[in-house]
C-alpha atoms as a PDB file:
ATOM      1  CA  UNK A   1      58.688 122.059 -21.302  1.00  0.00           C
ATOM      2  CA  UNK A   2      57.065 121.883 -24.790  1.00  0.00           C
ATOM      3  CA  UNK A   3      53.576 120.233 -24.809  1.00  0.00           C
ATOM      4  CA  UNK A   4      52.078 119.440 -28.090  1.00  0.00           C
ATOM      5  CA  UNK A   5      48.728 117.779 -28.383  1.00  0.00           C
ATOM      6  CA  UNK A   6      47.532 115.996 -31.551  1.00  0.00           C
ATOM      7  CA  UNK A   7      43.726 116.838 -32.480  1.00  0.00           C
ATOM      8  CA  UNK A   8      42.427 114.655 -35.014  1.00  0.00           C
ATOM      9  CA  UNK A   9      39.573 115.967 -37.195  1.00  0.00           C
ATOM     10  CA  UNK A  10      36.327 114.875 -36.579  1.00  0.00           C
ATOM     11  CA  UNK A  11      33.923 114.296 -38.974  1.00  0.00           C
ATOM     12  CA  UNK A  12      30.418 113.116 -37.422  1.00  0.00           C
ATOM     13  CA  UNK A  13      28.964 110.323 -39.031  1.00  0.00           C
ATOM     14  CA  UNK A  14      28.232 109.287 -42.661  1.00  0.00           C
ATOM     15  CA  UNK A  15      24.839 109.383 -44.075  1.00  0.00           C
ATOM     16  CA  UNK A  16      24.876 105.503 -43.836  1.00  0.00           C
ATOM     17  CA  UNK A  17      25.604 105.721 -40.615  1.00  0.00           C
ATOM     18  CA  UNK A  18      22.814 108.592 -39.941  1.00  0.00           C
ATOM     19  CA  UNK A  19      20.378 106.646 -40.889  1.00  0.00           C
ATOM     20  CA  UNK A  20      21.569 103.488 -39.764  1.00  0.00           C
ATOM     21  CA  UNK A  21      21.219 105.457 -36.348  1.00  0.00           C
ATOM     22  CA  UNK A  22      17.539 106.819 -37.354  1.00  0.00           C
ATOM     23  CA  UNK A  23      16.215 103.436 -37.740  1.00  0.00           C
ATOM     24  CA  UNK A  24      17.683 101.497 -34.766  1.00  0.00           C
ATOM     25  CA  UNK A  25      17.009 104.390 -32.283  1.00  0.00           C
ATOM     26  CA  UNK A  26      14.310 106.852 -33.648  1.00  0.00           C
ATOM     27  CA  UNK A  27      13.958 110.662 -33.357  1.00  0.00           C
ATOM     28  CA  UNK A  28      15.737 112.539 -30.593  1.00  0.00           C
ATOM     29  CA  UNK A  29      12.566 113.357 -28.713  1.00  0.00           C
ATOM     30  CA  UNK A  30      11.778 113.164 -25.204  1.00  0.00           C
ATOM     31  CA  UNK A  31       8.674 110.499 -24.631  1.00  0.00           C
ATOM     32  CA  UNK A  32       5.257 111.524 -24.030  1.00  0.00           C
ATOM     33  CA  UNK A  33       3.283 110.883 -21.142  1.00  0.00           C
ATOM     34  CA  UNK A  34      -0.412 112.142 -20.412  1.00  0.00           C
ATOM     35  CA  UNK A  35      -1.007 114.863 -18.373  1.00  0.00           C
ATOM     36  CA  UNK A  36      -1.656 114.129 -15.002  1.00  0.00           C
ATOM     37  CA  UNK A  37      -5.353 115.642 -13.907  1.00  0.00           C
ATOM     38  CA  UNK A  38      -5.762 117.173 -10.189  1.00  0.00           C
ATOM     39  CA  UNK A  39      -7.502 113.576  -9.068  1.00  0.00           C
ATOM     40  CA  UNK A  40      -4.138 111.501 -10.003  1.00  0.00           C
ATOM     41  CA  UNK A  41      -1.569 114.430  -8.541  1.00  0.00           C
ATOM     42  CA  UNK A  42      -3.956 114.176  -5.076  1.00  0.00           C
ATOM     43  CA  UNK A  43      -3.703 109.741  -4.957  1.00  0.00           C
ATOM     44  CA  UNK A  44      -0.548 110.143  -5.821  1.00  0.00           C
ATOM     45  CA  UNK A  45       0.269 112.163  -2.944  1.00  0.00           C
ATOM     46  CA  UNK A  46      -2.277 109.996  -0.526  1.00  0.00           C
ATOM     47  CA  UNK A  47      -0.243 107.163  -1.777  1.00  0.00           C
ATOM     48  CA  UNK A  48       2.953 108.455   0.225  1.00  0.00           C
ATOM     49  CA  UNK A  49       3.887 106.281   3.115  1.00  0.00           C
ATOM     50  CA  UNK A  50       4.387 109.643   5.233  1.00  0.00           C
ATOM     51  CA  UNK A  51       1.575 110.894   4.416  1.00  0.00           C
ATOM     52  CA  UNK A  52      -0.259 107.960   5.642  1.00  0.00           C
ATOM     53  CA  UNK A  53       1.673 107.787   8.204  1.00  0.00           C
ATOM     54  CA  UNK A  54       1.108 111.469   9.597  1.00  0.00           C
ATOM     55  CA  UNK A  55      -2.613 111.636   9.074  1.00  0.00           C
ATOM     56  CA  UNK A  56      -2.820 108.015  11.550  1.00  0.00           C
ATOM     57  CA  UNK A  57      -1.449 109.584  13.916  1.00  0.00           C
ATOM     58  CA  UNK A  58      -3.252 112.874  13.785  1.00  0.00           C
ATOM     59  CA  UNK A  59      -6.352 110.822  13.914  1.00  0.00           C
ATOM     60  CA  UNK A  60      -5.015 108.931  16.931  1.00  0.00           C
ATOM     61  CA  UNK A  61      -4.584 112.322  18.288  1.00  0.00           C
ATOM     62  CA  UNK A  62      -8.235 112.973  18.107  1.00  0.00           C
ATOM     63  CA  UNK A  63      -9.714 109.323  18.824  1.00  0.00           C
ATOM     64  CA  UNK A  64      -7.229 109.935  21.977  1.00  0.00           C
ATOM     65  CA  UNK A  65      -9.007 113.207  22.952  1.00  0.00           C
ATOM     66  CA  UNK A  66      -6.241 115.951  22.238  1.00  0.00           C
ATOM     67  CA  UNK A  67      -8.220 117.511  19.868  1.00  0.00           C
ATOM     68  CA  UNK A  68      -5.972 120.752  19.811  1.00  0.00           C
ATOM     69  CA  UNK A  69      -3.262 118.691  18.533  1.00  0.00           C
ATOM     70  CA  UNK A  70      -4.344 116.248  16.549  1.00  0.00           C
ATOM     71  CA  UNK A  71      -5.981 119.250  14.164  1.00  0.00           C
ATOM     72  CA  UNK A  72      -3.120 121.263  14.545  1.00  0.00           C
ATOM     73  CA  UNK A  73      -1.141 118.423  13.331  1.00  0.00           C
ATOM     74  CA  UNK A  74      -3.731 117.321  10.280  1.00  0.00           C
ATOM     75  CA  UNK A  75      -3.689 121.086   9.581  1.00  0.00           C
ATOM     76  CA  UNK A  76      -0.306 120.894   8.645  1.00  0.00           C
ATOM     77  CA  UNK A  77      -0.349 117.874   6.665  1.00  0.00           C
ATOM     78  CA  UNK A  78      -2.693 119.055   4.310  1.00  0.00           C
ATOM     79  CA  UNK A  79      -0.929 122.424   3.884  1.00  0.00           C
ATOM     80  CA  UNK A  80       2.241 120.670   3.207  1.00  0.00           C
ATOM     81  CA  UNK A  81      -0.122 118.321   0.849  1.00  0.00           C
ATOM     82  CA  UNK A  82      -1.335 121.384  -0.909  1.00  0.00           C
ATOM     83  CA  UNK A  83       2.679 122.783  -1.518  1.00  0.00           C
ATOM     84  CA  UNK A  84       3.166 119.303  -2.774  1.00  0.00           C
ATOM     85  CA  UNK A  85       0.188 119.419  -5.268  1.00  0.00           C
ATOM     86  CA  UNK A  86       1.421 122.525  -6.215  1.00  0.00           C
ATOM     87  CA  UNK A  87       5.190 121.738  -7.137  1.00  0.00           C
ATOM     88  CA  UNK A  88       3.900 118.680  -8.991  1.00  0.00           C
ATOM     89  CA  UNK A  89       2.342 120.702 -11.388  1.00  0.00           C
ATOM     90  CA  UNK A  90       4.822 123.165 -11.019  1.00  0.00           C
ATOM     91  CA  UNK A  91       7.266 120.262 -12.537  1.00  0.00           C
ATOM     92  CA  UNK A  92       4.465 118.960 -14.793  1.00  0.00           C
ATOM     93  CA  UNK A  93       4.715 122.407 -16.627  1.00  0.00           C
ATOM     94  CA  UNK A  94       8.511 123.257 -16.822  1.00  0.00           C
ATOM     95  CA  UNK A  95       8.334 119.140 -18.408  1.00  0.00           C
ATOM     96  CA  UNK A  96       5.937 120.466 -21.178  1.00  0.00           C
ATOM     97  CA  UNK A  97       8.148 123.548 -22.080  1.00  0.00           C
ATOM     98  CA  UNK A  98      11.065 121.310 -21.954  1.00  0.00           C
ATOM     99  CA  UNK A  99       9.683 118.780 -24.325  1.00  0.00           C
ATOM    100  CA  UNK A 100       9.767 121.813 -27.516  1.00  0.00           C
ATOM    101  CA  UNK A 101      13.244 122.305 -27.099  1.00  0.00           C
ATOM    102  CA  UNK A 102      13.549 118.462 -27.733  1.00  0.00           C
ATOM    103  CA  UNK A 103      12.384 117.890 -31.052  1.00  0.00           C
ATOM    104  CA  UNK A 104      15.525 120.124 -32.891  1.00  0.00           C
ATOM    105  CA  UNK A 105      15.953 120.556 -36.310  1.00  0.00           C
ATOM    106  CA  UNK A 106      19.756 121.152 -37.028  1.00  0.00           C
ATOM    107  CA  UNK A 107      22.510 121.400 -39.921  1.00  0.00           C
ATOM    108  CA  UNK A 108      25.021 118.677 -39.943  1.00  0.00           C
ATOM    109  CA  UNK A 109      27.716 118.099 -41.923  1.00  0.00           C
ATOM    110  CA  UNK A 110      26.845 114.395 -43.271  1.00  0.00           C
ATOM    111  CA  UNK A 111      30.147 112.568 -44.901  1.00  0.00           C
ATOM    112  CA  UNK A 112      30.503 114.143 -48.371  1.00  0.00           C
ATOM    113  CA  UNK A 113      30.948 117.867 -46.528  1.00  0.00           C
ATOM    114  CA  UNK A 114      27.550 119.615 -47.592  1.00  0.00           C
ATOM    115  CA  UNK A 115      25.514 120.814 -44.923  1.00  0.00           C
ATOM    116  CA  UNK A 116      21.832 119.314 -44.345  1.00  0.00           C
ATOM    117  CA  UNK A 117      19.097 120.156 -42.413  1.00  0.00           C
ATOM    118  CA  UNK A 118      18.496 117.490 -40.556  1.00  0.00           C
ATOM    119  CA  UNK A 119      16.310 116.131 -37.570  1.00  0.00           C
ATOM    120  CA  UNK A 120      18.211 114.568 -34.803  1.00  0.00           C
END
């Protein structure tokens, strides 16, 4: 059996066509967004249907009388809101370091086969 595959050369887009693509869809960098401060990270997590959710009943538990288990049960809801406070900004940083490898400078090879530094 004798398999033969055709590759065709490839040779990226013109300049034309570079900047054609540079003015209808801008820079190749990731959109900015202000950093969130500890007050919007904490409504944010209030906000949470289970959260809401959890601390009614926890309250119920008290209004009800079982103290012991309506703290032990509010206890854990704001531990669990603290590990969520803490991987939001836990994402919030790794998003940051992510955004410098973004904005790239590179050398293309743009139509008339001399390389360019370019920003994509």
């Amino acid at each position: 059996m004798n398999l033969t595959i055709a590759l065709e050369k490839h040779r990226g887009l013109t300049a034309s066509q570079a900047k054609e693509k540079l003015r209808t869809e801008g820079y190749n960098n990731l959109p900015s967004s202000k950093p969130k401060n500890f007050f919007s990270i904490a409504l944010g997590v209030v906000k949470e249907p289970m959260f809401i959710l959890l601390v009614a009943c926890g309250t119920l538990y008290l209004v009800l009388g079982d103290l012991r288990e309506g703290l032990m049960l509010l206890g854990f809801v704001f531990v669990i809101m603290g590990i969520e406070f803490f991987q939001e900004k836990k994402t919030e940083k790794a998003l940051d370091a992510l955004k410098g490898y973004g904005k790239s400078q590179g050398t293309g090879n743009q139509g008339w086969g001399r390389n360019e530094n370019c920003r994509y």
